[in-house]
C-alpha atoms as a PDB file:
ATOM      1  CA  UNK A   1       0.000   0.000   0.000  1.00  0.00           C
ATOM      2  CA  UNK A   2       1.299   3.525  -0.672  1.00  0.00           C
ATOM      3  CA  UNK A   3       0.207   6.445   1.326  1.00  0.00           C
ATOM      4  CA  UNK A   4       1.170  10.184   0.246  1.00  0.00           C
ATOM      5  CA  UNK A   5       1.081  13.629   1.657  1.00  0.00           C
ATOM      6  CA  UNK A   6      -2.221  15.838  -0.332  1.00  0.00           C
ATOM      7  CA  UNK A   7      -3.901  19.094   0.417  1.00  0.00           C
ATOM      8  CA  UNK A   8      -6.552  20.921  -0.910  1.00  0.00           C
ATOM      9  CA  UNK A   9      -5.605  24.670  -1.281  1.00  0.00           C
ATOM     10  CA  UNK A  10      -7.940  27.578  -2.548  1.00  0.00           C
ATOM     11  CA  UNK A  11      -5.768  29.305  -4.888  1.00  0.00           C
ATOM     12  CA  UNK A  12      -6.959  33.254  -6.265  1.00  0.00           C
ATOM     13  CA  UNK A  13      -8.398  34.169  -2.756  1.00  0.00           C
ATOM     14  CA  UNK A  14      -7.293  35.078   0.803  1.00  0.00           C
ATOM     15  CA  UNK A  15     -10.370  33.276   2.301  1.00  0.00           C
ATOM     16  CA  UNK A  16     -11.501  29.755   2.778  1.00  0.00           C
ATOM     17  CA  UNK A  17     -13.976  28.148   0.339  1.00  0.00           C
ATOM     18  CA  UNK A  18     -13.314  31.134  -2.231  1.00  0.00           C
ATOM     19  CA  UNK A  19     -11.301  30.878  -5.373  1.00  0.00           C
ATOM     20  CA  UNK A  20     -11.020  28.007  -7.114  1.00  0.00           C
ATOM     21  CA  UNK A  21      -9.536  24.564  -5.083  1.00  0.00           C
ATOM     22  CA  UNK A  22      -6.562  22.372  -6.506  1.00  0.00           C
ATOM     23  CA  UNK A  23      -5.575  19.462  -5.073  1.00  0.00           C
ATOM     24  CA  UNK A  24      -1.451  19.296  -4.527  1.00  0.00           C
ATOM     25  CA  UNK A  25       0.914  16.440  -3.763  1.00  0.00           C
ATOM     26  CA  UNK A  26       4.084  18.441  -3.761  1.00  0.00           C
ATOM     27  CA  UNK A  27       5.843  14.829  -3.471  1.00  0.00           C
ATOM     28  CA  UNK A  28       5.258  12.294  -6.196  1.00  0.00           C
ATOM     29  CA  UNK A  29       8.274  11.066  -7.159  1.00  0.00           C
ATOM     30  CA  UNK A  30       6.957   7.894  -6.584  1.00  0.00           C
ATOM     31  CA  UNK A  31       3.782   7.952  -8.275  1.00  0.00           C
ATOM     32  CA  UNK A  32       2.725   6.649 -11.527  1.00  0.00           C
ATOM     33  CA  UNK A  33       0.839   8.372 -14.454  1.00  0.00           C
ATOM     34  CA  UNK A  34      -2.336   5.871 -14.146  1.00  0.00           C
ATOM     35  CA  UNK A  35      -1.794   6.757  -9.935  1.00  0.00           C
ATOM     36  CA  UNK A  36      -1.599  10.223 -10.743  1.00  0.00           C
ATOM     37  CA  UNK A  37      -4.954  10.431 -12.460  1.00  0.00           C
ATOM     38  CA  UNK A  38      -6.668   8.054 -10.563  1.00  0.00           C
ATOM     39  CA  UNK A  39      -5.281  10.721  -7.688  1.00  0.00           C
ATOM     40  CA  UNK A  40      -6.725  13.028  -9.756  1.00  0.00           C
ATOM     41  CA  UNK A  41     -10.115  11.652 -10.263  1.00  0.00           C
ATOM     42  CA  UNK A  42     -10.723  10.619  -6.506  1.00  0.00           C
ATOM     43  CA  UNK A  43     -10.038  14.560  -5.746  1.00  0.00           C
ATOM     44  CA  UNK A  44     -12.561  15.290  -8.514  1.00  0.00           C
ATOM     45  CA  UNK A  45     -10.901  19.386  -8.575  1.00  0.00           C
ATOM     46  CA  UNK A  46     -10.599  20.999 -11.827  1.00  0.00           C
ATOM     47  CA  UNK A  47      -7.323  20.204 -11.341  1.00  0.00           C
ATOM     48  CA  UNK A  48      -4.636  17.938  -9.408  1.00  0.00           C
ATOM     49  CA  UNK A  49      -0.745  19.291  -9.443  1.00  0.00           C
ATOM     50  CA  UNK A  50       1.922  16.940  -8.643  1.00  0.00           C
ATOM     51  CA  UNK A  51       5.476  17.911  -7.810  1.00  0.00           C
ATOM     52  CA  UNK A  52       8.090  15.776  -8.901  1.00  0.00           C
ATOM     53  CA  UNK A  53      12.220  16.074  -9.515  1.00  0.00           C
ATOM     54  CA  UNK A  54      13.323  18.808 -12.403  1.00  0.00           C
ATOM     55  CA  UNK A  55      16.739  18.123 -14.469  1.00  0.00           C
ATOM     56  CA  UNK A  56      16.194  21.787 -15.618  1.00  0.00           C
ATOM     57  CA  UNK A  57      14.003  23.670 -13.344  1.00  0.00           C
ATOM     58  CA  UNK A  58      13.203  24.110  -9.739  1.00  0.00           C
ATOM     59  CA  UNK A  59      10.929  21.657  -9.747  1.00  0.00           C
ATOM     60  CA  UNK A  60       8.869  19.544 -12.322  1.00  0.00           C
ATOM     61  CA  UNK A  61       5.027  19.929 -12.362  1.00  0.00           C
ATOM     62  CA  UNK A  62       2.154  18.333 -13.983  1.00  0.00           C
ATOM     63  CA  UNK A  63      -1.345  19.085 -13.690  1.00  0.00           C
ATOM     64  CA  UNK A  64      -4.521  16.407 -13.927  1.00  0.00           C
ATOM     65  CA  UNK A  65      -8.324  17.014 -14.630  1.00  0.00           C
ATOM     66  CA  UNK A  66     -10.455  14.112 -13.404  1.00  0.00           C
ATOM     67  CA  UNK A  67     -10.268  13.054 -17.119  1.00  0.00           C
ATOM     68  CA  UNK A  68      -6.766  13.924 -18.612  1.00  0.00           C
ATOM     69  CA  UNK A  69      -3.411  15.644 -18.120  1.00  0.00           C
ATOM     70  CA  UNK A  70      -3.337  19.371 -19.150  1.00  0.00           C
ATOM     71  CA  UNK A  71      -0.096  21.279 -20.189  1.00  0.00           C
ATOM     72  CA  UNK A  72      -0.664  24.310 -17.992  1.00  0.00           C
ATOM     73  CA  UNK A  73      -3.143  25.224 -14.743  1.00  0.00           C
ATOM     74  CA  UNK A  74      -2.892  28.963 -13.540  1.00  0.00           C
ATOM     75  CA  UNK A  75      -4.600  27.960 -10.032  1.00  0.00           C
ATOM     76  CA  UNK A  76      -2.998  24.839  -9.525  1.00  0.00           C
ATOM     77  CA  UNK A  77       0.643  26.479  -9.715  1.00  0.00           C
ATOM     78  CA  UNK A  78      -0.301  29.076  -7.176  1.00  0.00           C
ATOM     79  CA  UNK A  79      -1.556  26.563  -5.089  1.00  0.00           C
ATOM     80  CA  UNK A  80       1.495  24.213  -5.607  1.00  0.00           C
ATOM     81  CA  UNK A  81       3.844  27.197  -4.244  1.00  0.00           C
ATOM     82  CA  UNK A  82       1.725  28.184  -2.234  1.00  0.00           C
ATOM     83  CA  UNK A  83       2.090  24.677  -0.568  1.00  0.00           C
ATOM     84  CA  UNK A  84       6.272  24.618  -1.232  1.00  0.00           C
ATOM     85  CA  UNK A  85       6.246  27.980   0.792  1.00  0.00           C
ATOM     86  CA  UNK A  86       4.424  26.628   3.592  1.00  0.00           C
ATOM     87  CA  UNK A  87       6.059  23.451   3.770  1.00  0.00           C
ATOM     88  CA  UNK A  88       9.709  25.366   3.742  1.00  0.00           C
ATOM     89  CA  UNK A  89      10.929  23.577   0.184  1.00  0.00           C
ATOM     90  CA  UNK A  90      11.329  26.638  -1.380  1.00  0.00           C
ATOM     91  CA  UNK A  91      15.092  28.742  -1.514  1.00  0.00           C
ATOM     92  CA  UNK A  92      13.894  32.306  -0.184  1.00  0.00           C
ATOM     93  CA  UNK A  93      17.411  33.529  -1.136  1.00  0.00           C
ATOM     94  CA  UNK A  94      15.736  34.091  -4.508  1.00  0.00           C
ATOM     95  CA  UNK A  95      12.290  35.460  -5.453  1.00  0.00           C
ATOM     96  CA  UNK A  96      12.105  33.737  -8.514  1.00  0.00           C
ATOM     97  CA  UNK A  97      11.683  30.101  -9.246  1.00  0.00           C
ATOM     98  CA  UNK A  98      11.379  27.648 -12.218  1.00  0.00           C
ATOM     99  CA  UNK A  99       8.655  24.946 -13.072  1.00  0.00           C
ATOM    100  CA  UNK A 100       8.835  22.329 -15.753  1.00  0.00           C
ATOM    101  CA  UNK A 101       5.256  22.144 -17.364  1.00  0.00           C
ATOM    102  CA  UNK A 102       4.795  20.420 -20.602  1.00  0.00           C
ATOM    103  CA  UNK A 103       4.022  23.898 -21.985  1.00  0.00           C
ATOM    104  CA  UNK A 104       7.520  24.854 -21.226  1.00  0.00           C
ATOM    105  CA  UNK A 105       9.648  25.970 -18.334  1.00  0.00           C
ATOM    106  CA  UNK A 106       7.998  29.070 -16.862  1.00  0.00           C
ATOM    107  CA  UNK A 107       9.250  31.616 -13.933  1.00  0.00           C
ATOM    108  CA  UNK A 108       7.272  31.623 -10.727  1.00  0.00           C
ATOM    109  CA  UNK A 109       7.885  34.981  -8.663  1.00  0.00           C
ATOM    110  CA  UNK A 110       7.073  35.602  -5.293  1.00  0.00           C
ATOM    111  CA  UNK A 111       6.713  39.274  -4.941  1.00  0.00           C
ATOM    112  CA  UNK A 112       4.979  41.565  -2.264  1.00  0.00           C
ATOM    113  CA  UNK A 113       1.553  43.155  -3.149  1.00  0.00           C
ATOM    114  CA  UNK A 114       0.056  45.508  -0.748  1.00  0.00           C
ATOM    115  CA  UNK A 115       1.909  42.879   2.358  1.00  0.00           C
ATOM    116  CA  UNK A 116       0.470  40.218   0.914  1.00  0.00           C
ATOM    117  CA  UNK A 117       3.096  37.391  -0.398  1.00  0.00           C
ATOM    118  CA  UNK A 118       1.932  36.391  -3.919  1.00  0.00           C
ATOM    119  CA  UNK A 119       3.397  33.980  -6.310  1.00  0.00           C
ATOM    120  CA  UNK A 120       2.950  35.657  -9.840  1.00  0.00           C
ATOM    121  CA  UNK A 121       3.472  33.113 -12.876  1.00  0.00           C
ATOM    122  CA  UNK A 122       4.656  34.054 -16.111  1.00  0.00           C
ATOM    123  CA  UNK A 123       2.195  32.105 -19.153  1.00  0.00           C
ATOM    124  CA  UNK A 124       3.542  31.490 -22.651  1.00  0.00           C
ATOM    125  CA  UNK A 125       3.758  34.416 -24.945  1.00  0.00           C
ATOM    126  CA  UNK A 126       0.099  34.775 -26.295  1.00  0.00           C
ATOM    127  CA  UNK A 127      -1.050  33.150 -29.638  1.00  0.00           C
ATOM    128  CA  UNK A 128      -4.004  34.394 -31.591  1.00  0.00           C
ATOM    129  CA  UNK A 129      -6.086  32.669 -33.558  1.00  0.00           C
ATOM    130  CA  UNK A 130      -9.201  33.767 -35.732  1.00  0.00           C
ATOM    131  CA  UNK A 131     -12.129  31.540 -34.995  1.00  0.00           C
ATOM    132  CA  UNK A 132     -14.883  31.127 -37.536  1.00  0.00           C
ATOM    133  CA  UNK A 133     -18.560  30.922 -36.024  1.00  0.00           C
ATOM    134  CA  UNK A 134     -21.232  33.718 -36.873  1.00  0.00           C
ATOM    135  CA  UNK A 135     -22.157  35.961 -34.048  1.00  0.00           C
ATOM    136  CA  UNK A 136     -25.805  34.119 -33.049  1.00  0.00           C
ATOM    137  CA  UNK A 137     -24.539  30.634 -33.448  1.00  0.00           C
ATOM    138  CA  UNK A 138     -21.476  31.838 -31.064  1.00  0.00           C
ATOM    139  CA  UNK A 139     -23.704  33.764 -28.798  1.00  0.00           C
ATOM    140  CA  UNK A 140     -26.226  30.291 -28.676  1.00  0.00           C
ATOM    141  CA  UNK A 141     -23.516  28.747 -27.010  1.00  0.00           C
ATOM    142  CA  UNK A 142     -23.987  30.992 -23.681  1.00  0.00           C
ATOM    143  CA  UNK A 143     -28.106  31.362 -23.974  1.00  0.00           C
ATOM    144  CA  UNK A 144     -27.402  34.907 -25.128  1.00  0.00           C
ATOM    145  CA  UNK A 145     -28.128  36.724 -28.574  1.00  0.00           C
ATOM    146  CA  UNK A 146     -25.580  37.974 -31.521  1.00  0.00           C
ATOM    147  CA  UNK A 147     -26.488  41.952 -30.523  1.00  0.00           C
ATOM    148  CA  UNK A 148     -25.800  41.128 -26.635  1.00  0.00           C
ATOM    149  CA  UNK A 149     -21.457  40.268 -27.905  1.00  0.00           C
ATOM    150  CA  UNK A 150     -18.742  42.858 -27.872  1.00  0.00           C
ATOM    151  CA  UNK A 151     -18.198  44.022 -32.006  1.00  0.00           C
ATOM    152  CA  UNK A 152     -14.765  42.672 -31.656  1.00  0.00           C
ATOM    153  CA  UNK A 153     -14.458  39.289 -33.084  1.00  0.00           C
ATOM    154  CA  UNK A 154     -14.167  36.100 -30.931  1.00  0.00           C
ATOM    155  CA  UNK A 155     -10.626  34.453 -30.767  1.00  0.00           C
ATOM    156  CA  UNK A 156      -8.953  31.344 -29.952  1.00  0.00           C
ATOM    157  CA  UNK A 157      -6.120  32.604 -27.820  1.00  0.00           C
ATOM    158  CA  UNK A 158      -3.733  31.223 -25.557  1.00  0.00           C
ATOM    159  CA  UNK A 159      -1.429  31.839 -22.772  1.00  0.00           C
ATOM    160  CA  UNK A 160      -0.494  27.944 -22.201  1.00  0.00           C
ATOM    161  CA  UNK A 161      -3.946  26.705 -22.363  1.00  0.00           C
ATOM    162  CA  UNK A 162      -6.223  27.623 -26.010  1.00  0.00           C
ATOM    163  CA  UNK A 163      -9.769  29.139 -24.605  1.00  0.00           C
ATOM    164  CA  UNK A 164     -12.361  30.839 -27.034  1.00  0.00           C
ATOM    165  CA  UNK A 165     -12.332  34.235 -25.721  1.00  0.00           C
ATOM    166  CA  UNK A 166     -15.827  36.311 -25.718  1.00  0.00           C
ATOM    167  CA  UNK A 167     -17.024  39.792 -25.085  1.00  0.00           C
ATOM    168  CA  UNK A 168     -19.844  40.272 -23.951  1.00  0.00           C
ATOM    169  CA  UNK A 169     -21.291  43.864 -23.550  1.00  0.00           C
ATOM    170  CA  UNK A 170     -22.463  43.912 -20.143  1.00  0.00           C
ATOM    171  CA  UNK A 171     -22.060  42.057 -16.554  1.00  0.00           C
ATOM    172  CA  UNK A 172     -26.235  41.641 -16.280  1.00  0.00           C
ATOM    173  CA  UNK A 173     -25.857  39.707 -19.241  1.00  0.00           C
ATOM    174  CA  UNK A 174     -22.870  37.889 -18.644  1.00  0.00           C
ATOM    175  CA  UNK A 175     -23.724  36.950 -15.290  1.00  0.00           C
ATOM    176  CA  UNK A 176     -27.334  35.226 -16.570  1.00  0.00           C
ATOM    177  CA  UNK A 177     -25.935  33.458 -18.840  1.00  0.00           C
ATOM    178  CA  UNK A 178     -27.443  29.589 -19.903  1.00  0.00           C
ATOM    179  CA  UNK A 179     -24.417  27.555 -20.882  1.00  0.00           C
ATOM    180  CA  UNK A 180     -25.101  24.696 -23.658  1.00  0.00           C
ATOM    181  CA  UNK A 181     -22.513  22.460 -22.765  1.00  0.00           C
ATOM    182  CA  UNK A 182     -23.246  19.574 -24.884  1.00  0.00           C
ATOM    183  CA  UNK A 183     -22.586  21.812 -27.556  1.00  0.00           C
ATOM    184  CA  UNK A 184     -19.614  23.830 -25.782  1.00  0.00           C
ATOM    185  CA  UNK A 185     -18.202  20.195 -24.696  1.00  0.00           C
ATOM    186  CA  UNK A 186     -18.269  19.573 -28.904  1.00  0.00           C
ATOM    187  CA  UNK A 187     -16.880  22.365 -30.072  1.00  0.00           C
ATOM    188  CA  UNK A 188     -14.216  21.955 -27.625  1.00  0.00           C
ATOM    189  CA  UNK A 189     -12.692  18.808 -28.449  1.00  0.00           C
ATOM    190  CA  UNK A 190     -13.408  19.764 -32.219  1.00  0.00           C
ATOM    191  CA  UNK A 191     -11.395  23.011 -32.089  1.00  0.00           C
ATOM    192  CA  UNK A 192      -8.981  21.571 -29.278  1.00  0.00           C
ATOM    193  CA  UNK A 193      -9.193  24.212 -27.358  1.00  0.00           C
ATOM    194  CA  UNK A 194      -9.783  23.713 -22.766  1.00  0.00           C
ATOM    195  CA  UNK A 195     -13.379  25.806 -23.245  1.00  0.00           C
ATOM    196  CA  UNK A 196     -15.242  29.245 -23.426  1.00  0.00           C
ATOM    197  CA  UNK A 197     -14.402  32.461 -21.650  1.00  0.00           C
ATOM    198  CA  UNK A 198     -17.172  34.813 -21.798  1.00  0.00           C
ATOM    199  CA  UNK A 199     -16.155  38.304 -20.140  1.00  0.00           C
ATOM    200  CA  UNK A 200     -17.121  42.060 -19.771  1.00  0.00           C
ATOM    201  CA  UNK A 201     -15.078  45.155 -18.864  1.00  0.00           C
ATOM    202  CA  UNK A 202     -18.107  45.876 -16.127  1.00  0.00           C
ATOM    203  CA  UNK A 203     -17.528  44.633 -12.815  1.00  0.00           C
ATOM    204  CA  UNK A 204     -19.350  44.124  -9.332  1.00  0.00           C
ATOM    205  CA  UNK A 205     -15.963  45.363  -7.813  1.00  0.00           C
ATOM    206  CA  UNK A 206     -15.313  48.866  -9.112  1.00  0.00           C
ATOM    207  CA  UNK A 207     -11.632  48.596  -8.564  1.00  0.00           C
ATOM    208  CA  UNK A 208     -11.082  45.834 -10.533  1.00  0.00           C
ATOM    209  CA  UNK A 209     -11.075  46.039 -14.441  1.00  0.00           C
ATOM    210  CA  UNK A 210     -13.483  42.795 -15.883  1.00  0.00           C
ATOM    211  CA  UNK A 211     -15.310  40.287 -14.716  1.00  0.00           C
ATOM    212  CA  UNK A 212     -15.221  36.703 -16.993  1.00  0.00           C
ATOM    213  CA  UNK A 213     -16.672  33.229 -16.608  1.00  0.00           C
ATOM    214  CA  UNK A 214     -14.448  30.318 -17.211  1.00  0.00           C
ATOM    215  CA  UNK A 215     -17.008  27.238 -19.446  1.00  0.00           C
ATOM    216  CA  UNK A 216     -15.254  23.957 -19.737  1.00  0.00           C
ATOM    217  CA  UNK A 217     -17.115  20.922 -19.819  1.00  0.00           C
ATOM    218  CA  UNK A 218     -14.562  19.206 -22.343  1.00  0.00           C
ATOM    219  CA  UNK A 219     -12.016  19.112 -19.282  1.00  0.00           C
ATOM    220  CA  UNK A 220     -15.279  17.547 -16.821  1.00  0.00           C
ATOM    221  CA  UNK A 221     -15.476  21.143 -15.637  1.00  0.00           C
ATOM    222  CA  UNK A 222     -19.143  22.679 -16.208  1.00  0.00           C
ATOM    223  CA  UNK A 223     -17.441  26.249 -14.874  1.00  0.00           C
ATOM    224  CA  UNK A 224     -14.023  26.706 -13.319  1.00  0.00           C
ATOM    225  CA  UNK A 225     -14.454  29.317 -10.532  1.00  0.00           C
ATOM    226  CA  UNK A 226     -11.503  31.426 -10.932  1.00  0.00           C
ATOM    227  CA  UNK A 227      -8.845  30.680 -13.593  1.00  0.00           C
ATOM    228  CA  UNK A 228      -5.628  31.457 -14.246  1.00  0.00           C
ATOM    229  CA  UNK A 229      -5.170  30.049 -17.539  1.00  0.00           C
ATOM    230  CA  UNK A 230      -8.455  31.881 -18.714  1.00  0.00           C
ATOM    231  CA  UNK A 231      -7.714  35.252 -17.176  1.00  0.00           C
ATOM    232  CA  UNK A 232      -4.254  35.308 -19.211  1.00  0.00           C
ATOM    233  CA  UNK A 233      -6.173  34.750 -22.228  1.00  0.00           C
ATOM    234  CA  UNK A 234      -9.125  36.924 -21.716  1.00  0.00           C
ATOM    235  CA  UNK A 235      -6.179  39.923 -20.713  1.00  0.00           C
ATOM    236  CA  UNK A 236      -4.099  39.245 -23.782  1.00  0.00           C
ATOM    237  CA  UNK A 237      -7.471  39.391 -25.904  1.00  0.00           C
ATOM    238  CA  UNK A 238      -8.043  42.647 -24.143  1.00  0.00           C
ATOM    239  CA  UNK A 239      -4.847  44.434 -24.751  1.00  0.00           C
ATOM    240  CA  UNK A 240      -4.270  42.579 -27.974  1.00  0.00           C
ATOM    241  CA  UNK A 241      -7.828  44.549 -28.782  1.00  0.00           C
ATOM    242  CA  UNK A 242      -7.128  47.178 -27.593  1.00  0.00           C
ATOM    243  CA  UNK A 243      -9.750  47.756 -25.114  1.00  0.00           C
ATOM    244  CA  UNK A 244      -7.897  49.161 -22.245  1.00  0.00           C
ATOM    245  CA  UNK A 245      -5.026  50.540 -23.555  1.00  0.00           C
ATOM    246  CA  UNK A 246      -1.453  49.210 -22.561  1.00  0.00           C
ATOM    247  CA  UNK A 247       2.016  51.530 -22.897  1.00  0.00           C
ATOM    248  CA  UNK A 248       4.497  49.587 -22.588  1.00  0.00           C
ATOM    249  CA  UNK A 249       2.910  47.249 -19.115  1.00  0.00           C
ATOM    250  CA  UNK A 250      -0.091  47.414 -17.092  1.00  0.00           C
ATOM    251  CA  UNK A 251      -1.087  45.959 -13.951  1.00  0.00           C
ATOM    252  CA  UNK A 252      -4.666  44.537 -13.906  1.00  0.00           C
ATOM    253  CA  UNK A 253      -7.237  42.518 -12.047  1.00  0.00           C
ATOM    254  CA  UNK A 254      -9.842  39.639 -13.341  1.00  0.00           C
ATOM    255  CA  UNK A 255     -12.902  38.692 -11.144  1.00  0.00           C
ATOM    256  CA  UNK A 256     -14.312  35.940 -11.120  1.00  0.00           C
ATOM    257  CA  UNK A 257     -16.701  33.333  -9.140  1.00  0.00           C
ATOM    258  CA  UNK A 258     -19.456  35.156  -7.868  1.00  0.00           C
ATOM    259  CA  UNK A 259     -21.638  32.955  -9.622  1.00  0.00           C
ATOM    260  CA  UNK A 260     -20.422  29.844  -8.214  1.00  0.00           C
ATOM    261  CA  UNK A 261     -20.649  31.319  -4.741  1.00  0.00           C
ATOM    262  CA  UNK A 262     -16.467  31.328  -4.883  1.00  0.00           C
ATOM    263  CA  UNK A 263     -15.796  34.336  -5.519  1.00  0.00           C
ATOM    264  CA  UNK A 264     -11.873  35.944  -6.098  1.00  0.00           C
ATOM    265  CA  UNK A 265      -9.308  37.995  -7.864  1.00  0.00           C
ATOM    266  CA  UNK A 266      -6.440  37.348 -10.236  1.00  0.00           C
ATOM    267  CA  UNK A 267      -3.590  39.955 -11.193  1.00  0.00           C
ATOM    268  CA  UNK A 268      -2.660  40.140 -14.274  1.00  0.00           C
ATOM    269  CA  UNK A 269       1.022  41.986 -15.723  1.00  0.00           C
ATOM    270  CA  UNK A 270       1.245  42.426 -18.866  1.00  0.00           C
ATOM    271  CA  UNK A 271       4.477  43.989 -21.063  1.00  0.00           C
ATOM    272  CA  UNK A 272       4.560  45.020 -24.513  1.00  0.00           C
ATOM    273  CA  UNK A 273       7.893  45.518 -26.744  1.00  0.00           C
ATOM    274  CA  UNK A 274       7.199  46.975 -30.321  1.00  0.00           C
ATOM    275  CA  UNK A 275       3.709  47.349 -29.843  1.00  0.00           C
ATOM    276  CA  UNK A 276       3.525  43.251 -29.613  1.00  0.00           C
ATOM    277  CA  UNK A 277       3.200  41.428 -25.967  1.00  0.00           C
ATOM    278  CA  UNK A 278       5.859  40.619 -24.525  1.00  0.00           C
ATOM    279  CA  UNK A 279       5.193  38.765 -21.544  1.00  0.00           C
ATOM    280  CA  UNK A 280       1.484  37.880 -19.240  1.00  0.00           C
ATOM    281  CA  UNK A 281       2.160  37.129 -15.952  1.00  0.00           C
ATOM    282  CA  UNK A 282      -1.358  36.210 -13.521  1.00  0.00           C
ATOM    283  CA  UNK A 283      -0.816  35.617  -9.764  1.00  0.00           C
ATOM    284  CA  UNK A 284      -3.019  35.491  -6.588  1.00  0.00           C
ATOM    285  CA  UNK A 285      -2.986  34.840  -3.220  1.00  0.00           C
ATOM    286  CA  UNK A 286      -4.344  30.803  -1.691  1.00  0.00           C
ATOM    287  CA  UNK A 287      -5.380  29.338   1.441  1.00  0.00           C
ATOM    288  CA  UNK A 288      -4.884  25.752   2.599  1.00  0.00           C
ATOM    289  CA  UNK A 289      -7.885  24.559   3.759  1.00  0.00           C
ATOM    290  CA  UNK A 290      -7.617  20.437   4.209  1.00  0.00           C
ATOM    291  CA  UNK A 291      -4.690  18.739   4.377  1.00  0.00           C
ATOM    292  CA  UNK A 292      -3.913  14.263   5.284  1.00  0.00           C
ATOM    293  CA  UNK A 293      -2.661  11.445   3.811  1.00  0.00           C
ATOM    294  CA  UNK A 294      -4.217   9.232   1.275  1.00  0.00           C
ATOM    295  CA  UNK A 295      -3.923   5.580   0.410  1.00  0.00           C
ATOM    296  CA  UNK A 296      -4.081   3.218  -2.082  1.00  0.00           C
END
């Protein structure tokens, strides 16, 4: 019988049962794939992280829906160093860190916002990609009508992770919105891309700059409550649009959750260098709320 170390962290939020949860095993050297996502499925989070050895990073990380292994999981890496910092594994002599992910190996930086301690993760460079749907059979998808989307065009973007981005013109609308996932869960795995992120640059909070819903029943997920994968999409789309303007970086912040009754926050940094982006970092705060042993 093995037994191993797990905890359940909420990652994006400085309260319990806010944010969105990840499950983290921050050792499984000597776990299997098939353990892994059978970990993974018995946790039944969006997502699972397990921290393994790293030939050329800090540490190597992979991240498991219930259903699959996924390149890249915003939450989940907070909540994994959020878990190295309370266990003591991480060097504090330095503020920045490296994970292996199979979308690369990315910097993790622990940096001080407002005396909060917040790991901020830098995504992929953003890639764009036209997606061809007319406006009502796009806006079907959500319950909502062609006139009720933003004028700019819906793209595939991503920042590790390839979500169909969507503006939407206002929060009432956004927030009532009827998902169709059957068809959502179809056009994900036909366009390979994690799910839908409707958004709107309205927000309940007034200090915060859009508000976005994270759809992604491909991945088992009928809504992820706070994403970090989605919210460096939907802030790339923004500045890639155009609709908050960026010189050179901005600092910004996604909400998300209220409708899931986990509600939280995700910064967002993003540079530009010859009027292209440069780099999207997202970061948050997380709370450990269950931690024990499980076997098998």
């Amino acid at each position: 019988m093995k037994t191993i170390d797990i905890k359940q962290i909420d990652a994006f939020t400085t309260i319990p049962f806010g944010g969105n949860p990840a499950g983290v095993v921050t050792d499984a050297s000597n776990l299997t794939e098939d353990e892994k996502q059978k970990i993974a499925r018995e946790m039944n989070l969006s997502e699972t992280a397990f921290v393994s050895h790293s030939d050329v990073a800090d540490f190597k990380v992979q991240f498991f829906t219930p259903r699959f292994e996924v390149d890249l999981c915003g939450h989940a890496t907070i909540g994994t160093f959020s878990a190295l910092y309370e266990e003591k594994k991480l060097d504090l002599n330095k503020r920045i860190f490296k994970q292996e992910t199979r979308a690369g190996v990315l910097p993790i930086e622990l940096v001080d916002i407002k005396g909060n301690q917040v790991f901020m993760m830098t995504q992929t460079l953003p890639k764009f990609e036209q997606f061809n749907m007319d406006r009502e059979n796009l806006a079907k998808l959500v319950g909502l009508s062609g006139d009720d989307l933003l004028d700019v065009p819906a793209m595939k973007v991503s920042t590790g992770l390839w979500w169909l981005v969507v503006g939407i013109k206002s929060l009432e609308k956004l927030k009532n919105i009827k998902p169709d996932l059957q068809a959502i869960e179809e056009l994900s795995e036909k366009n390979r891309i994690i799910g839908i992120t409707p958004f709107c640059l309205e927000t309940m909070n007034s200090s915060y700059d859009y508000h976005l819903r994270a759809i992604a029943p491909y991945v088992g997920i009928a809504e992820d409550p706070v994403c970090g994968t989605g919210n460096g999409s939907v802030a790339a789309y923004i500045i890639q649009n155009k609709l908050i303007e960026c010189d050179g970086s901005i600092s910004m912040i996604g909400e998300q959750g209220q409708e899931v009754n986990r509600p939280g926050c995700v910064y967002v940094s993003i540079s530009k260098q010859n009027n292209e982006i440069s780099e999207v970092k997202v970061g948050g705060n997380a709370v450990t709320v269950l931690e024990g042993k499980m076997m098998f």
